[in-house]
C-alpha atoms as a PDB file:
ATOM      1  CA  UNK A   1       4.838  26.837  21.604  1.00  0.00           C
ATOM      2  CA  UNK A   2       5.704  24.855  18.519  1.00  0.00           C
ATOM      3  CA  UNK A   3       4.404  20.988  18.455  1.00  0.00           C
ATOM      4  CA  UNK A   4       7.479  18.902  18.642  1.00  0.00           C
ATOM      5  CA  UNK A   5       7.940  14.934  17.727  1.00  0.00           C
ATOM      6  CA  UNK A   6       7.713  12.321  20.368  1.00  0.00           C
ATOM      7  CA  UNK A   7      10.563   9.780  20.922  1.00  0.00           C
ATOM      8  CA  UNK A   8       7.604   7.318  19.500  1.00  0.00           C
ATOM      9  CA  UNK A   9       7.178   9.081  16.466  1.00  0.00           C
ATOM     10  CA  UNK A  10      11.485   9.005  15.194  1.00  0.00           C
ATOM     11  CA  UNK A  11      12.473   6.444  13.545  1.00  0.00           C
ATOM     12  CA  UNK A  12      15.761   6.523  15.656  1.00  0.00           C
ATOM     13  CA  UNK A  13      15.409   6.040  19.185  1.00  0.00           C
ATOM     14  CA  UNK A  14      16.955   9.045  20.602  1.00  0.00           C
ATOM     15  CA  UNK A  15      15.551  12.279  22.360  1.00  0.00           C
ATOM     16  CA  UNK A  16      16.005  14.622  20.235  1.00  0.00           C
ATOM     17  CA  UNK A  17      12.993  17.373  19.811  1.00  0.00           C
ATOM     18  CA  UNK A  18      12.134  18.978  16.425  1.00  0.00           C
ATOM     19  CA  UNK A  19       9.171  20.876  15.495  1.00  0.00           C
ATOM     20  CA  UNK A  20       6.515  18.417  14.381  1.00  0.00           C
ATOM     21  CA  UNK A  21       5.924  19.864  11.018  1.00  0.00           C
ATOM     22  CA  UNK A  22       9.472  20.077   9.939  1.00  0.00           C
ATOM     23  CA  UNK A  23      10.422  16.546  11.374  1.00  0.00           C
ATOM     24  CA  UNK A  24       6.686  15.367   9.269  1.00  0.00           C
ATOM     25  CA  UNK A  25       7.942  17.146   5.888  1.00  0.00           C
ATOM     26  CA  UNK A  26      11.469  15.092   6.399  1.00  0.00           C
ATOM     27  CA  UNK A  27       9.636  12.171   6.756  1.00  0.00           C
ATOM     28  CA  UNK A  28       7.553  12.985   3.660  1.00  0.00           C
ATOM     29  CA  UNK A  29      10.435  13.374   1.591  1.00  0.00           C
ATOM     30  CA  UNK A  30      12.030  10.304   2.528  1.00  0.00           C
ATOM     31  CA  UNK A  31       8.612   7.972   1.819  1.00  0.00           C
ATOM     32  CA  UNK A  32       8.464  10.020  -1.509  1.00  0.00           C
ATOM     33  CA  UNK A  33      12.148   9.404  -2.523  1.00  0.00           C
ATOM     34  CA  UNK A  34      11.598   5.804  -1.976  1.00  0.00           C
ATOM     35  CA  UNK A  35       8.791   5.585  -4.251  1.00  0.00           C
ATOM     36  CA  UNK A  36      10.292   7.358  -7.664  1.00  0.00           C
ATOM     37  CA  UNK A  37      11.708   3.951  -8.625  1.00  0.00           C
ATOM     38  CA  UNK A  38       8.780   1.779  -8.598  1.00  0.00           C
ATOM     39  CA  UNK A  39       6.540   4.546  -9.606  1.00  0.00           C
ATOM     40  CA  UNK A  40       8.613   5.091 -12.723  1.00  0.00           C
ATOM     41  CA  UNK A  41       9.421   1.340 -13.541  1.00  0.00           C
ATOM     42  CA  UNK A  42       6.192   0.152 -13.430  1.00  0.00           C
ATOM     43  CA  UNK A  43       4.062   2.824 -15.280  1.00  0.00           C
ATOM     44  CA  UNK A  44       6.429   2.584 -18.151  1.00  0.00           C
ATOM     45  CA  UNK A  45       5.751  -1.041 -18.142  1.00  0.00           C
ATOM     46  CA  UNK A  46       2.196  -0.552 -18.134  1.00  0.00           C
ATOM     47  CA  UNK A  47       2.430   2.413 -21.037  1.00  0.00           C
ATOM     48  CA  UNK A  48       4.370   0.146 -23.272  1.00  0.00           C
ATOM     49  CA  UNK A  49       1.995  -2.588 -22.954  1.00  0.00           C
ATOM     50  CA  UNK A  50      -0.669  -0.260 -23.928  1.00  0.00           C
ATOM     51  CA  UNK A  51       0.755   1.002 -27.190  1.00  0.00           C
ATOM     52  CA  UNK A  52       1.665  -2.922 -28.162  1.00  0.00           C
ATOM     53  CA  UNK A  53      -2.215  -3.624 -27.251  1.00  0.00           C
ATOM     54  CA  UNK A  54      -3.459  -0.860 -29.357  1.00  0.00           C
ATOM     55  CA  UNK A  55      -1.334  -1.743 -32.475  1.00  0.00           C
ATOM     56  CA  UNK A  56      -2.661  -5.468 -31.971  1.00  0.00           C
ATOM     57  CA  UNK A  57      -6.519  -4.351 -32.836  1.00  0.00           C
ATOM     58  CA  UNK A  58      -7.821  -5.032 -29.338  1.00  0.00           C
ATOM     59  CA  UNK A  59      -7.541  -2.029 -27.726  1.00  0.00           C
ATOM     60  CA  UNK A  60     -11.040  -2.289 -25.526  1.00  0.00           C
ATOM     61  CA  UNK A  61     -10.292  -5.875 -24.386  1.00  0.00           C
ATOM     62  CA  UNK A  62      -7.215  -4.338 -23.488  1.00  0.00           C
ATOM     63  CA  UNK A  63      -8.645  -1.915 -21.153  1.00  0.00           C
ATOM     64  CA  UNK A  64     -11.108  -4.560 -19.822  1.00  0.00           C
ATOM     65  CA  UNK A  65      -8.097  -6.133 -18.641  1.00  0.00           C
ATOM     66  CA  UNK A  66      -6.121  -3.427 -17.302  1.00  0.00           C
ATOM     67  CA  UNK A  67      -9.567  -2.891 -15.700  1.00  0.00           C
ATOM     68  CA  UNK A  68      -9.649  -5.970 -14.181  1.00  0.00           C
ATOM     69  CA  UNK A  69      -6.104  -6.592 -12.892  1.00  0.00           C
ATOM     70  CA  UNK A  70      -6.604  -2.716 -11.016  1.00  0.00           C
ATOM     71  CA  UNK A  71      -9.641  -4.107  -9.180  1.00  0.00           C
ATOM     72  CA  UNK A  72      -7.796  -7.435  -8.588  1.00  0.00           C
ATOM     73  CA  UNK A  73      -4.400  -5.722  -6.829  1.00  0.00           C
ATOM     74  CA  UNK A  74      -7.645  -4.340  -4.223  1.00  0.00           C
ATOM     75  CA  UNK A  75      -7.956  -8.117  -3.102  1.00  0.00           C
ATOM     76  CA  UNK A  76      -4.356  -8.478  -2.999  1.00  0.00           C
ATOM     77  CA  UNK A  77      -3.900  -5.427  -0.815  1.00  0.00           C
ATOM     78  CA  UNK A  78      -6.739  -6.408   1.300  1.00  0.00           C
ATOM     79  CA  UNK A  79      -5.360 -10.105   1.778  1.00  0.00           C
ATOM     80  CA  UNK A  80      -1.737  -9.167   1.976  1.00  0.00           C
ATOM     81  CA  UNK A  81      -2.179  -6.345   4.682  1.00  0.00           C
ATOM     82  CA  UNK A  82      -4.309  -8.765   6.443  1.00  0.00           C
ATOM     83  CA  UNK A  83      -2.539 -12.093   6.953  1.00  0.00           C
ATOM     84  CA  UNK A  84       1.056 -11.136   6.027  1.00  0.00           C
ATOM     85  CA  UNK A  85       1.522  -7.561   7.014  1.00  0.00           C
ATOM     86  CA  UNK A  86      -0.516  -8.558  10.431  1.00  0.00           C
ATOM     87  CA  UNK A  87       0.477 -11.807  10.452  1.00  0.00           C
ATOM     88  CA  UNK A  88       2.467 -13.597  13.065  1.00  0.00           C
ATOM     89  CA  UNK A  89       5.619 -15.807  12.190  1.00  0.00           C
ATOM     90  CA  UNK A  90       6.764 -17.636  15.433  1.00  0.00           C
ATOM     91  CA  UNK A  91      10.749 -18.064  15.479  1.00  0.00           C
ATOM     92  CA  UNK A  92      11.490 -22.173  14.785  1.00  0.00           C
ATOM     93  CA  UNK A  93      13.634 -24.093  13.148  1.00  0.00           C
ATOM     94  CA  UNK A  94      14.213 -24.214   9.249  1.00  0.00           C
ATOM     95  CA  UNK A  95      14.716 -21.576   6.484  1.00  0.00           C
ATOM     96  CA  UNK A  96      11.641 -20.834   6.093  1.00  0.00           C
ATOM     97  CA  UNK A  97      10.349 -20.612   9.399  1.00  0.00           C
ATOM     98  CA  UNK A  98      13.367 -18.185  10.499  1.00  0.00           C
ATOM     99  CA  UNK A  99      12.452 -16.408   6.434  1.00  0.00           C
ATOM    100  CA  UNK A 100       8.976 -15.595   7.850  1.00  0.00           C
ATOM    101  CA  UNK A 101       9.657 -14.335  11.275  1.00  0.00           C
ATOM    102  CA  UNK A 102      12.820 -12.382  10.350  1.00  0.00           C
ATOM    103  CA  UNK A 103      11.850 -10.633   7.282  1.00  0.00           C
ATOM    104  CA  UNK A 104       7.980 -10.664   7.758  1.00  0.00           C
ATOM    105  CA  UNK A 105       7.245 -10.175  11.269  1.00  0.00           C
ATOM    106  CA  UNK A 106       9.107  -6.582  11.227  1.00  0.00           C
ATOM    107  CA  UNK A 107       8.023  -5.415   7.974  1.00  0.00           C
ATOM    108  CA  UNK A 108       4.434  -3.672   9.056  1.00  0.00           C
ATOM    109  CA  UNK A 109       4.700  -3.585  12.950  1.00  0.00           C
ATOM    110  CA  UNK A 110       7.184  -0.505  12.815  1.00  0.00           C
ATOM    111  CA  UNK A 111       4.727   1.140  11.211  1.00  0.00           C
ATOM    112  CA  UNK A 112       2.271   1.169  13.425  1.00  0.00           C
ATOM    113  CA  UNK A 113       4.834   1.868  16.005  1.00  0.00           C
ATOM    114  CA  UNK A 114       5.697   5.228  14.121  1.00  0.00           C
ATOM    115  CA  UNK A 115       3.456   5.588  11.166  1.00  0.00           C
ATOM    116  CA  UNK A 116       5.236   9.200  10.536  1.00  0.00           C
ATOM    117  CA  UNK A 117       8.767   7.254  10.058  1.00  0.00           C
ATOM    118  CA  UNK A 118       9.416   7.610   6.386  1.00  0.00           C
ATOM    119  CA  UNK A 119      11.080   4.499   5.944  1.00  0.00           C
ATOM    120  CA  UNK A 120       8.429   2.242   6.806  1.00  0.00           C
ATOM    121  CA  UNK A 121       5.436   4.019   4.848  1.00  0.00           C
ATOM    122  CA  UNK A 122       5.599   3.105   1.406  1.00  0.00           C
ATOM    123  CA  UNK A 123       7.044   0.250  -0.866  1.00  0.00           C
ATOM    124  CA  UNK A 124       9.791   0.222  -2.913  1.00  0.00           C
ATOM    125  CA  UNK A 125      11.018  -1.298  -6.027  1.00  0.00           C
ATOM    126  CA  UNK A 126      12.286  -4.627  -5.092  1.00  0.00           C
ATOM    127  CA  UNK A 127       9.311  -5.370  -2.731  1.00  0.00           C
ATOM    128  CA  UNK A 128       7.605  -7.648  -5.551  1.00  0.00           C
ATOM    129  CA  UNK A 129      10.031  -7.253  -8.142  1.00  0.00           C
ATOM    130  CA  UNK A 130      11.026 -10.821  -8.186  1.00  0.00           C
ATOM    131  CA  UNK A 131       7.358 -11.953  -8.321  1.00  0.00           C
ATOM    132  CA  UNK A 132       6.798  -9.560 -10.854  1.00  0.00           C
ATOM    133  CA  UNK A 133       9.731 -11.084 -13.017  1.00  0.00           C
ATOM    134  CA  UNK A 134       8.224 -14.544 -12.621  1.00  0.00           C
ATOM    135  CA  UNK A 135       4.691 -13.354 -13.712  1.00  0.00           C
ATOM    136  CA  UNK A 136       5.392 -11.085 -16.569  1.00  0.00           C
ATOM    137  CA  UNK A 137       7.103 -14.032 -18.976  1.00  0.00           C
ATOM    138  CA  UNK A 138       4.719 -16.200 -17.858  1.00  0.00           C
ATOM    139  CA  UNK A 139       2.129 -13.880 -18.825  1.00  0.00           C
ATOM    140  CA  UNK A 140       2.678 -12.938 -22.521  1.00  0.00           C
ATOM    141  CA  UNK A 141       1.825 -17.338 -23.199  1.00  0.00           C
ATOM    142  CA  UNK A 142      -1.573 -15.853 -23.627  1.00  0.00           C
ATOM    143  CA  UNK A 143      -2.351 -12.487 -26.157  1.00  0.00           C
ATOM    144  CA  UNK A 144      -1.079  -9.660 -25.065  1.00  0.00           C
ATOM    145  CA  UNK A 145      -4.191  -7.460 -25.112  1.00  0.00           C
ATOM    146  CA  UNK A 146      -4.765 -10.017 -21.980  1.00  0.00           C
ATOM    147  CA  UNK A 147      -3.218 -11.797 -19.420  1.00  0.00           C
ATOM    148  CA  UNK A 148       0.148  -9.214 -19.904  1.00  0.00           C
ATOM    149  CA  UNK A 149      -2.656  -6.197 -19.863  1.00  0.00           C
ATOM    150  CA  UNK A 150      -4.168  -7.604 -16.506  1.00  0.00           C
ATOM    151  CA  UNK A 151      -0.714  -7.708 -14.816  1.00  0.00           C
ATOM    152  CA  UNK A 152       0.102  -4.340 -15.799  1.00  0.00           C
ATOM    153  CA  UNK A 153      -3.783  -3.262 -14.660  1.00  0.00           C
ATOM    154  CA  UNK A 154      -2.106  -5.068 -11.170  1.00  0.00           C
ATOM    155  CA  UNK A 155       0.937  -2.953 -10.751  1.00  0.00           C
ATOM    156  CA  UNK A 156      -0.064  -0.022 -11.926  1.00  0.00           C
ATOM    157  CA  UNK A 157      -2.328  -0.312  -9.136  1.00  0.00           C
ATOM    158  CA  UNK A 158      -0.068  -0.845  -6.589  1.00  0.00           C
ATOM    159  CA  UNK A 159       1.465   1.759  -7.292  1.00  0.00           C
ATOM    160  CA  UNK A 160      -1.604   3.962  -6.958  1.00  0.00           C
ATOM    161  CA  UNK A 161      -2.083   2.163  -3.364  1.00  0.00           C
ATOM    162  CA  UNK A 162       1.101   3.236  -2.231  1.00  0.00           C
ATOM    163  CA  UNK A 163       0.978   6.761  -2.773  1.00  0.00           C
ATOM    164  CA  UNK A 164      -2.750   6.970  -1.611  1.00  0.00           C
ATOM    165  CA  UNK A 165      -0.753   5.390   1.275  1.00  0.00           C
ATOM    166  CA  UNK A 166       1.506   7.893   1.471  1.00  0.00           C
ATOM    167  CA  UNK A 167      -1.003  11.071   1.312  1.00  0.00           C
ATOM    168  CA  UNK A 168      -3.142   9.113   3.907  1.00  0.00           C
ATOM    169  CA  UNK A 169      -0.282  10.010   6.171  1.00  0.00           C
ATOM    170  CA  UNK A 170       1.088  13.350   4.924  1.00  0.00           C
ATOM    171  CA  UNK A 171      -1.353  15.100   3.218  1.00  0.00           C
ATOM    172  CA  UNK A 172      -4.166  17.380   4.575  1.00  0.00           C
ATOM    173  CA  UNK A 173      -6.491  17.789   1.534  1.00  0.00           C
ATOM    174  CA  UNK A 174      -9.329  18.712   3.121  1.00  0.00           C
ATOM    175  CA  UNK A 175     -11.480  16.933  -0.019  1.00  0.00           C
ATOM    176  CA  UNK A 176     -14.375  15.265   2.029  1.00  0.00           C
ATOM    177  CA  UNK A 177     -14.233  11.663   0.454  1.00  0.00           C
ATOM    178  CA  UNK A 178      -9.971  11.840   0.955  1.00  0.00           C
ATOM    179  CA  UNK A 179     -10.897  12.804   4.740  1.00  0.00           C
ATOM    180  CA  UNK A 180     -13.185  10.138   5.162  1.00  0.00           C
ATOM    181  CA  UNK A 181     -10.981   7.691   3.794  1.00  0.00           C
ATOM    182  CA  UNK A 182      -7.931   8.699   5.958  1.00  0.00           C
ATOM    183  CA  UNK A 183      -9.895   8.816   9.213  1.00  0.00           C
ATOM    184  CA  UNK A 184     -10.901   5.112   8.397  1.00  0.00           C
ATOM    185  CA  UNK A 185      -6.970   4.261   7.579  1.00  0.00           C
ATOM    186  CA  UNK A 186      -5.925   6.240  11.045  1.00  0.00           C
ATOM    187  CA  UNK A 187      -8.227   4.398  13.194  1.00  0.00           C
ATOM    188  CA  UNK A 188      -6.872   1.317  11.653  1.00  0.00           C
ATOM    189  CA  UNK A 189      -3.555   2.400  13.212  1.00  0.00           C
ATOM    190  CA  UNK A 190      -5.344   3.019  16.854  1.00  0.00           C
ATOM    191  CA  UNK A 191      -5.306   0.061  19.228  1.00  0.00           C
ATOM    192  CA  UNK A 192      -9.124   0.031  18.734  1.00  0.00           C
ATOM    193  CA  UNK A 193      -9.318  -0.520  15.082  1.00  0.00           C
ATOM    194  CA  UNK A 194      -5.849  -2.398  14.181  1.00  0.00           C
ATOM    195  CA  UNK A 195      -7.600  -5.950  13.695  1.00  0.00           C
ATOM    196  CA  UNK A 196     -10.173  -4.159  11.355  1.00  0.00           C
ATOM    197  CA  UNK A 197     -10.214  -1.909   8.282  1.00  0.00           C
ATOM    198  CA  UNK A 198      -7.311  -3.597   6.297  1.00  0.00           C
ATOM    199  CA  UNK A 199      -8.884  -2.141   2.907  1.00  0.00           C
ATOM    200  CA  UNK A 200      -6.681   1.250   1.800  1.00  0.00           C
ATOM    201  CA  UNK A 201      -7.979   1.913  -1.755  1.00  0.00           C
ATOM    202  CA  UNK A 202     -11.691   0.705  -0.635  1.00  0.00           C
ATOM    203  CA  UNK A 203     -13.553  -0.914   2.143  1.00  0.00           C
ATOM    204  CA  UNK A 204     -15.717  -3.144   0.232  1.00  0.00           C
ATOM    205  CA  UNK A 205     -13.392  -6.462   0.987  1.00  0.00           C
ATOM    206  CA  UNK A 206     -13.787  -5.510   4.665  1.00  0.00           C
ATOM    207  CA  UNK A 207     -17.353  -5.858   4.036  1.00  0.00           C
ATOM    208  CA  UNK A 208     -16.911  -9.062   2.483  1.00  0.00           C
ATOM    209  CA  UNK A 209     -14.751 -10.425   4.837  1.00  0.00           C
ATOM    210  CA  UNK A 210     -16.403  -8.720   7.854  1.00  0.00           C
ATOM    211  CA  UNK A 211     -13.906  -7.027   8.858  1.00  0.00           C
ATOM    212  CA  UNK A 212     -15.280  -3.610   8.986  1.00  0.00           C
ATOM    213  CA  UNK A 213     -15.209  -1.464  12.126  1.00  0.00           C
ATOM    214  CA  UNK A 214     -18.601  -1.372  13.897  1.00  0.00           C
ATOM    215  CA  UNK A 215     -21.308   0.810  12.941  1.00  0.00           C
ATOM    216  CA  UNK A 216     -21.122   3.210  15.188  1.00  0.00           C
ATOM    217  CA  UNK A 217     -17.763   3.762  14.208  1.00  0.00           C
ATOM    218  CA  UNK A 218     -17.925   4.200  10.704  1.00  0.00           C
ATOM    219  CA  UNK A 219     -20.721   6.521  10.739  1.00  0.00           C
ATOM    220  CA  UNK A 220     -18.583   9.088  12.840  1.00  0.00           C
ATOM    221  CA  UNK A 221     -15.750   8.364  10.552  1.00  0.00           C
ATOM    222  CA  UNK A 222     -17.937   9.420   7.654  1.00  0.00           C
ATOM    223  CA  UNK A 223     -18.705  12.633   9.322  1.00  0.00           C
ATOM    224  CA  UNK A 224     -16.472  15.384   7.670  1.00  0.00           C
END
């Protein structure tokens, strides 16, 4: 008999039963629909501020930039999914108070809920948009073989976290260090390990922050 979705796993709340693998490629579609936009916008902003960086005889700064703002987006990611994503926002008075528990509290929880639910997997385009429209003037002030190069380092990886985020779900590459990595990310979604393991692209800022899961753990999630 064919594995079917749960009523937990649809994003709609209705019994309706599908075969699991067909309702998982609709969901797969879906996540990867929502990602074209953001994926295209923001690598063509990052491959236009390489060729201005090349023609401005830095190109090697450049890349120790983009280097840099890559690596930095990891601490983001790590400190975002940590204390936003699984953040609480108690209901109160004020615009800001009913901002944060309105359009933060329900942003990650429903994916845990039904991390198979296409519309809650990856980002999309207007997620940091405005933040990236504030911090891209401000940062051509300085050369652009720097501060501009680091942002674009930034975005470009976020976008490389959300489709690892996205293949952490729906793919099964059986590539030993991908498997390792997505048995760490699915035991973050078990009620065991979901206040641990915030890192998706690496695990070292759980280390620093000490939130890794305990050592027994990780060394049967590093079996393959």
């Amino acid at each position: 008999m064919p594995e079917v979705a749960t009523v937990s796993q649809m994003p709609q709340r209705r019994a309706l039963e599908i075969p699991f693998e067909s309702y998982k490629r609709n969901q797969a579609s879906i996540a990867r629909r929502k990602m074209f936009p953001l994926t295209a916008f923001y690598t063509a902003y990052a491959a236009l501020l390489f060729i201005f960086a090349a023609s401005s005889g830095r190109p090697w700064t450049a890349v120790a930039f983009f280097a840099a703002g890559w690596v930095t987006w990891t601490l983001v990611e790590y400190l975002f999914h940590r204390y936003v994503l699984h953040g609480r926002f108690p209901p109160g008075q004020g615009f800001i108070r009913k901002f944060l528990h309105e359009r933060l509290d329900p942003l990650h929880w429903d994916h845990h809920m039904r991390p198979l639910d296409g519309n809650h997997i990856s980002g999309q385009l207007n997620d940091i948009l405005p933040l990236f429209f504030v911090a891209a003037p401000v940062s051509f002030l300085f050369p652009v073989y720097s501060a501009p190069m680091l942002l674009a380092g930034v975005v470009q990886s976020y976008v490389s976290e959300e489709w690892l985020h996205y293949a952490l779900h729906f793919s099964n590459s059986r590539f030993p260090p991908f498997r390792r990595l997505k048995k760490y990310h699915l035991y973050h979604h078990s009620p065991r390990g979901i206040d641990k393991g915030y890192g998706i692209t690496t695990r070292f800022w759980d280390g620093v922050f000490d939130t890794r899961f305990p050592q027994d753990v990780r060394r049967s999630l590093s079996k393959n």
